[in-house]
N, C-alpha and C. Protein backbone atom coordinates (compact mmCIF):
# COMPACT_ATOMS: atom_id res chain seq x y z
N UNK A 1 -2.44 -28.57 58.07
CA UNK A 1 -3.39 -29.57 57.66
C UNK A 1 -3.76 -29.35 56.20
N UNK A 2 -3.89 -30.39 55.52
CA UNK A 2 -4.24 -30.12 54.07
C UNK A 2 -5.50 -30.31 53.99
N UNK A 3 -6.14 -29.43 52.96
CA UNK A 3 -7.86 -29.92 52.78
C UNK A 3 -7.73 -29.53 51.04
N UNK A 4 -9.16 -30.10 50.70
CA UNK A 4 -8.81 -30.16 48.89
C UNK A 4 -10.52 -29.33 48.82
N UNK A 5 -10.80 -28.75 47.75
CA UNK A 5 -11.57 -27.86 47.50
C UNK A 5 -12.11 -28.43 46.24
N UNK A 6 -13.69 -28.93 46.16
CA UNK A 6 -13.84 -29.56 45.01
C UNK A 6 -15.04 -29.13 44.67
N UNK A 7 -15.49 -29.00 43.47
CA UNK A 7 -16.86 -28.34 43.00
C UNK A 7 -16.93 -28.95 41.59
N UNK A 8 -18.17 -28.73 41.18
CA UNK A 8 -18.41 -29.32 39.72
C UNK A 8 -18.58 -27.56 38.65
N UNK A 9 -17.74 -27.89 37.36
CA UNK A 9 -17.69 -26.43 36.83
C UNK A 9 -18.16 -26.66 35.34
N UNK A 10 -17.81 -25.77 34.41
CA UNK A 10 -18.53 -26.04 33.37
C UNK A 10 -17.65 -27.49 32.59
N UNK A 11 -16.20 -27.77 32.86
CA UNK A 11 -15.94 -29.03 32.27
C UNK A 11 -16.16 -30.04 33.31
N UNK A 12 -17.16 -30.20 34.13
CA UNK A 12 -17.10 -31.45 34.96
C UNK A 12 -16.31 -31.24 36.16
N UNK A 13 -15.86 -32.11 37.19
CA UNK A 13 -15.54 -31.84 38.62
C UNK A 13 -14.34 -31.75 38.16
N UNK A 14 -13.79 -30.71 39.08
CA UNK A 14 -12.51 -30.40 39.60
C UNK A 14 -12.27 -29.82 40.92
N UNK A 15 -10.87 -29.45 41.40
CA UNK A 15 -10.74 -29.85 42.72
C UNK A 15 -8.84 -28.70 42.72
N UNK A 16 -8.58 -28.23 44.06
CA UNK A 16 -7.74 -27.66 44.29
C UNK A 16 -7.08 -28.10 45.75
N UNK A 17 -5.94 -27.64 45.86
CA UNK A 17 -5.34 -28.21 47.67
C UNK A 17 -5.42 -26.92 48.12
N UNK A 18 -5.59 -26.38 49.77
CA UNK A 18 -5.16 -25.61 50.43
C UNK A 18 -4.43 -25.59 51.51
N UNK A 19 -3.44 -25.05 52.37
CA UNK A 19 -3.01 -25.59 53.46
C UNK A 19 -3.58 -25.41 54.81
N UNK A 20 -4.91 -24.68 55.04
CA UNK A 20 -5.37 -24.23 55.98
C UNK A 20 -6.70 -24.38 55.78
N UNK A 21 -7.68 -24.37 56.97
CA UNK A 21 -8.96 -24.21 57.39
C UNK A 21 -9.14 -22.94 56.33
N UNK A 22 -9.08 -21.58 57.02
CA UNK A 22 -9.43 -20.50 56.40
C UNK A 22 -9.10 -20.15 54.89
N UNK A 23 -8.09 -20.47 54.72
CA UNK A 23 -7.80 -20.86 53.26
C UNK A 23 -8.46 -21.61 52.23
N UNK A 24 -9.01 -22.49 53.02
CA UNK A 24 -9.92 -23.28 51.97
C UNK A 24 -11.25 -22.90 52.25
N UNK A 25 -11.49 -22.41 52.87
CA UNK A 25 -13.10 -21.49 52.96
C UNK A 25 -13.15 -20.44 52.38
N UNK A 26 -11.92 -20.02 52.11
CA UNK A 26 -12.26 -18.86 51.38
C UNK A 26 -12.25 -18.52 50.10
N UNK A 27 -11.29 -20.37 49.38
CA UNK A 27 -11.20 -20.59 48.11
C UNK A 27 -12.78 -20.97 47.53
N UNK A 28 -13.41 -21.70 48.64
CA UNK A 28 -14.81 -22.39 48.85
C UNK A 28 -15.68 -21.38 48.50
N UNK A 29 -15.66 -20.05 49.17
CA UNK A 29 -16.38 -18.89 49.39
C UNK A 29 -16.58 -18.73 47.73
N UNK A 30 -14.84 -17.92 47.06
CA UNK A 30 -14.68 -17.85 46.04
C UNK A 30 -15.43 -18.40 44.40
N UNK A 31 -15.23 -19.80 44.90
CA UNK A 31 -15.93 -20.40 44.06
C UNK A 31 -17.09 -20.82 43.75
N UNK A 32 -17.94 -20.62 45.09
CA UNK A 32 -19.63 -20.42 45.23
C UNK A 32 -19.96 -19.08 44.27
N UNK A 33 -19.35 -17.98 44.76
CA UNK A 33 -19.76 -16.54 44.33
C UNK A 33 -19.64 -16.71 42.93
N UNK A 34 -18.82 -17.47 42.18
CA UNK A 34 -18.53 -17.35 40.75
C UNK A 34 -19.34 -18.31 40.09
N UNK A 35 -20.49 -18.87 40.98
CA UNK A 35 -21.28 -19.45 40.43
C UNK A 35 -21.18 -21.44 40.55
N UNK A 36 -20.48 -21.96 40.57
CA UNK A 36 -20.10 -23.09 40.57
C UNK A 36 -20.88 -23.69 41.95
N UNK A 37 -20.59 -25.52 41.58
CA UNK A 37 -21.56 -26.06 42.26
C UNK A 37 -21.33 -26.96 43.18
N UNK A 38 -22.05 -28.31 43.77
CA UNK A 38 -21.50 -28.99 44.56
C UNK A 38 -20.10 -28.88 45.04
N UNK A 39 -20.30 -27.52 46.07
CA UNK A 39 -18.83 -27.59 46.46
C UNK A 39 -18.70 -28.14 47.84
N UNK A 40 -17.66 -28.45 48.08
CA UNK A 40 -16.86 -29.57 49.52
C UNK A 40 -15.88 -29.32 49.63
N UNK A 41 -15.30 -29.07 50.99
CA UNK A 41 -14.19 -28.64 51.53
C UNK A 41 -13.79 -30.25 51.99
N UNK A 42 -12.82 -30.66 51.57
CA UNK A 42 -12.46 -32.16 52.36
C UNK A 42 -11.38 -32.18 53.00
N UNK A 43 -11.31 -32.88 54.49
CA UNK A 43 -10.67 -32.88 55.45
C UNK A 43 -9.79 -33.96 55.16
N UNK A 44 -7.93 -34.00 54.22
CA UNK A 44 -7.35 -34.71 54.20
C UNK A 44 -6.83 -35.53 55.35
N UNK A 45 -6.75 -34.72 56.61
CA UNK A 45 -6.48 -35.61 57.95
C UNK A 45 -7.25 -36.05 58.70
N UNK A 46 -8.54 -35.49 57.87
CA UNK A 46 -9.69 -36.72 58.57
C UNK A 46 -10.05 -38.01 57.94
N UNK A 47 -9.52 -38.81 57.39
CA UNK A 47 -9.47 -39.61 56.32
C UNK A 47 -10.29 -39.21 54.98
N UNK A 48 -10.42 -37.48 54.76
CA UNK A 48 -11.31 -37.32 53.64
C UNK A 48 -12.81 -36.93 54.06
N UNK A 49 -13.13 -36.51 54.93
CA UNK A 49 -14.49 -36.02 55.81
C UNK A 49 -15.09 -35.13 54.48
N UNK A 50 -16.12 -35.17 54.47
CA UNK A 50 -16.14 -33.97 53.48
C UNK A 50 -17.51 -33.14 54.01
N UNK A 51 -17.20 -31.78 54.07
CA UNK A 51 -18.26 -30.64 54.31
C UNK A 51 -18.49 -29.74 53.25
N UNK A 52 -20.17 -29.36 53.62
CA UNK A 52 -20.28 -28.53 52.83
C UNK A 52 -20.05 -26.94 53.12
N UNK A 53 -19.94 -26.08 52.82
CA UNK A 53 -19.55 -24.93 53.44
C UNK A 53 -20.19 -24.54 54.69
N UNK A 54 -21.57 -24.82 54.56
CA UNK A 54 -22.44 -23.87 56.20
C UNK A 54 -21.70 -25.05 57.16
N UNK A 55 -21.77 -26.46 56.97
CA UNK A 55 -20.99 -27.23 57.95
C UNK A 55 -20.06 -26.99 57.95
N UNK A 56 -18.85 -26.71 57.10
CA UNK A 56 -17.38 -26.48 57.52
C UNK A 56 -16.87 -25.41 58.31
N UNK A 57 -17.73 -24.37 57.86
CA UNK A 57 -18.26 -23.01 58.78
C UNK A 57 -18.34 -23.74 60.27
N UNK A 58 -19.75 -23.96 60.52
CA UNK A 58 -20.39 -24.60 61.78
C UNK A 58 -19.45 -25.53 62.55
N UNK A 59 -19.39 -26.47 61.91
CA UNK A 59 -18.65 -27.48 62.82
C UNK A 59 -17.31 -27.86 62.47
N UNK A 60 -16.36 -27.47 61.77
CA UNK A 60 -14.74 -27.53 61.99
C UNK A 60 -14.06 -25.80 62.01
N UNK A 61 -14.74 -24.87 61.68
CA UNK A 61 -13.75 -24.04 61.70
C UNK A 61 -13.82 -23.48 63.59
N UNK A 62 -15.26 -23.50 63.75
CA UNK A 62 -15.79 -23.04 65.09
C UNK A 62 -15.20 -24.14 66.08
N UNK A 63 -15.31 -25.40 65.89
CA UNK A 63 -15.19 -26.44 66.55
C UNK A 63 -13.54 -26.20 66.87
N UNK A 64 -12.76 -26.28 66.09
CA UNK A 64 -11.56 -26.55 66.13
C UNK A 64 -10.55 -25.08 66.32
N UNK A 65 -11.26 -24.13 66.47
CA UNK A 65 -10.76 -22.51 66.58
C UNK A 65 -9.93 -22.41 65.71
């Protein structure tokens, strides 16, 4: 499943692909700790769902094992 990893940084929003749940939580993780902001994990096979980390945590990584 593809999901895209997007946050706002010091030049304005940008955004990365991952191929996995855990993968992109942990790019998510990554990029919180380094300070950066409005971040969203978005669910490309959900037509684009977008969570914020405690939800992507909570309800798709738990939800979906």
């Amino acid at each position: 499943m593809p999901f895209e990893v997007q946050w706002t940084g010091p030049v304005g929003p940008e955004a990365t692909r991952r191929t996995s749940a855990v993968k992109a939580l942990r790019y998510a993780v990554q990029m919180f700790e380094r300070g950066f902001t409005d971040i969203v994990i978005v669910d490309l096979a959900e037509n684009g769902k977008a969570y914020s980390l405690a939800d992507f945590r909570q309800f798709y990584l738990y939800a979906k094992g």
